[in-house]
C-alpha atoms as a PDB file:
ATOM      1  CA  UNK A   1     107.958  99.151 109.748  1.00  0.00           C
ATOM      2  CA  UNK A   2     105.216  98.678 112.268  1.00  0.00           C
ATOM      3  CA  UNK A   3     102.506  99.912 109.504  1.00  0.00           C
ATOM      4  CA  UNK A   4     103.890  97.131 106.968  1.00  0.00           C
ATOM      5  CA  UNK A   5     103.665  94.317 109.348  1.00  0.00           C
ATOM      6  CA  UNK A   6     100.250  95.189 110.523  1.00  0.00           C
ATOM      7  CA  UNK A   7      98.934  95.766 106.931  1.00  0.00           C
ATOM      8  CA  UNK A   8     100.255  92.159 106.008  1.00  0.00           C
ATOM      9  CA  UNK A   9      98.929  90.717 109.114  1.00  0.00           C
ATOM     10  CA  UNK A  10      94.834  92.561 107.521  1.00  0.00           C
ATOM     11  CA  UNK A  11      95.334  91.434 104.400  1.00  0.00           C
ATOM     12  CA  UNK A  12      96.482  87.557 105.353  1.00  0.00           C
ATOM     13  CA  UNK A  13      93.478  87.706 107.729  1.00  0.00           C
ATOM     14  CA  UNK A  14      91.330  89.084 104.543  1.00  0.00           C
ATOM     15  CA  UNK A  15      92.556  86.021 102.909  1.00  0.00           C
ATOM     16  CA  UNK A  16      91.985  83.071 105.386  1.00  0.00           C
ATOM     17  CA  UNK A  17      88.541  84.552 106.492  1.00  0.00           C
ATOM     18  CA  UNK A  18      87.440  84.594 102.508  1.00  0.00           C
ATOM     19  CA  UNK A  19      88.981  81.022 102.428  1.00  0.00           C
ATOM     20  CA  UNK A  20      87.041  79.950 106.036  1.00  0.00           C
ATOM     21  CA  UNK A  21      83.716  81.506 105.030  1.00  0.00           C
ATOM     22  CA  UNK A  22      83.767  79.569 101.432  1.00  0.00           C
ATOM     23  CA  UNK A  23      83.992  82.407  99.003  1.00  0.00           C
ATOM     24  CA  UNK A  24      87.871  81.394  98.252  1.00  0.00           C
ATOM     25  CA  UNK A  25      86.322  78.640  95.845  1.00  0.00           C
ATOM     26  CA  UNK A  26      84.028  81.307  93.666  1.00  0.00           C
ATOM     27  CA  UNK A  27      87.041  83.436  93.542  1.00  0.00           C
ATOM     28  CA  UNK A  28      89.686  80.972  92.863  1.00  0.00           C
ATOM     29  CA  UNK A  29      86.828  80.140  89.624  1.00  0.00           C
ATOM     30  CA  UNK A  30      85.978  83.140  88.813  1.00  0.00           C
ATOM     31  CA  UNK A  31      88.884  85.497  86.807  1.00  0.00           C
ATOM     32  CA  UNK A  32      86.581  88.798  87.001  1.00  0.00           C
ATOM     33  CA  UNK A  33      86.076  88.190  90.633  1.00  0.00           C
ATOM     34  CA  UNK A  34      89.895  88.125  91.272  1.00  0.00           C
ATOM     35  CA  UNK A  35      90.839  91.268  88.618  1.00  0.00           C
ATOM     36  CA  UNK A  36      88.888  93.067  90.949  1.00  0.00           C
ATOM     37  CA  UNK A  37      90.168  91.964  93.531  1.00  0.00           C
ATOM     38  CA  UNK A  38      93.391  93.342  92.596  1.00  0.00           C
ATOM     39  CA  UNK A  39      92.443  96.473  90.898  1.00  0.00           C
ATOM     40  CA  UNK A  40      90.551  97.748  94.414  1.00  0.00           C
ATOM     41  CA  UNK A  41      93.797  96.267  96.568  1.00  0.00           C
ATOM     42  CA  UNK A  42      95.753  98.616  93.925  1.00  0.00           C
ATOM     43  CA  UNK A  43      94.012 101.204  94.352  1.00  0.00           C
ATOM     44  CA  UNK A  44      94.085 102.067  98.237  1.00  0.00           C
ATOM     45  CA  UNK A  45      98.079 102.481  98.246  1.00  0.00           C
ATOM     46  CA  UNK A  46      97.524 104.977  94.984  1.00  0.00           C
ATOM     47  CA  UNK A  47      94.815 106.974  97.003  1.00  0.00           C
ATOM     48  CA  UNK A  48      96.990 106.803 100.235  1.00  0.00           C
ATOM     49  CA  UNK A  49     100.219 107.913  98.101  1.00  0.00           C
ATOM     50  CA  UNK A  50      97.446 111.094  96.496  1.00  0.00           C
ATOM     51  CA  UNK A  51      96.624 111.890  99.879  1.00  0.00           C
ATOM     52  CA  UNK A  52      99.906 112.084 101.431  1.00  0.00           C
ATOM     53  CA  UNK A  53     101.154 113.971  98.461  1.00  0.00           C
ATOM     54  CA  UNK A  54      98.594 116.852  98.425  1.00  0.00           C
ATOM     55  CA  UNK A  55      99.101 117.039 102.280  1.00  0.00           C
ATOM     56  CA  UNK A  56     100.356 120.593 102.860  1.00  0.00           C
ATOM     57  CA  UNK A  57     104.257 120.213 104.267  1.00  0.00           C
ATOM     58  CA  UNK A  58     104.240 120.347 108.638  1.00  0.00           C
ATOM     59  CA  UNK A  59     100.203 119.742 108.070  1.00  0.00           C
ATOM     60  CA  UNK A  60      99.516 117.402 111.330  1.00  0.00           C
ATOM     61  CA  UNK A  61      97.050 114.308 110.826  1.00  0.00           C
ATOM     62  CA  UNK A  62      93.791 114.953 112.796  1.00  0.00           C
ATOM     63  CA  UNK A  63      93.160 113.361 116.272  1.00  0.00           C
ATOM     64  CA  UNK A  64      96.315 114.020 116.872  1.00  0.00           C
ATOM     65  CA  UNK A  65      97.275 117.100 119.861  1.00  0.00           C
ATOM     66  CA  UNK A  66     100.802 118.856 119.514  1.00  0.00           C
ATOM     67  CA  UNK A  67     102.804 117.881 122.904  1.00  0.00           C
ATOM     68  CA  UNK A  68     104.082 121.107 124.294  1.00  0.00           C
ATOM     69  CA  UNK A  69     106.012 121.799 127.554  1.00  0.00           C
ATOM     70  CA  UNK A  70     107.049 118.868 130.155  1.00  0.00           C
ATOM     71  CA  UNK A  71     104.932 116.942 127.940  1.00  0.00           C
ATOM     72  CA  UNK A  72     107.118 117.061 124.752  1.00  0.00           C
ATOM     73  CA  UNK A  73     110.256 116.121 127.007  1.00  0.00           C
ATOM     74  CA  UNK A  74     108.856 112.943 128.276  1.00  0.00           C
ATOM     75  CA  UNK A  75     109.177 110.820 125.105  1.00  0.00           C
ATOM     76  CA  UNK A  76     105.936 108.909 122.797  1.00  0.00           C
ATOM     77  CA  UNK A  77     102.919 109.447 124.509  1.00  0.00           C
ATOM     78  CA  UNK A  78     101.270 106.012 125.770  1.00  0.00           C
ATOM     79  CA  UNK A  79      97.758 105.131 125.490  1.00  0.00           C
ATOM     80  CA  UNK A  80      96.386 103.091 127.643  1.00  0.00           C
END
C-alpha cells in the first residue's frame, strides 16, 4: 500500500512540476507529445511486472542482508 501511495505522490509531482516549469501548455497542444507520454508511463509497470516474473522464487532483491539470529527476532529493521 505504501508503494502505491508513494508512486501517486511521483507521478502528481511529475505533473505539477511539468505544469510549473511551462511545458504543460506544449503538451496539453501537442497529441504526439502526450501518446508518448502514456506509452513510456505504460511501459515501466510492464517491465516491473517482466522483472518480477522472471525473478527466480525465494530470489532476495539486492542491497538487501538476510537478518539471522537475535536480529531476525527483533521485528523490521529501522534505518536511521
Amino acid at each position: 500500500m505504501i508503494r502505491t501511495v508513494v508512486g501517486n505522490a511521483i507521478g502528481e509531482s511529475r505533473e505539477v512540476t511539468t505544469v510549473a516549469v511551462g511545458i504543460g501548455a506544449v503538451v496539453q497542444r501537442s497529441a504526439l507529445a502526450v501518446t508518448a507520454g502514456t506509452l513510456v508511463g505504460a511501459l515501466v509497470p510492464v517491465a516491473l511486472g517482466i522483472r518480477a516474473v522472471r525473478r527466480p522464487p525465494g530470489a532476495r532483491r539486492p542491497g538487501r542482508r538476510r537478518r539471522t539470529g537475535a536480529d531476525a527476532s527483533q521485528g523490521p529493521a529501522r534505518r536511521g
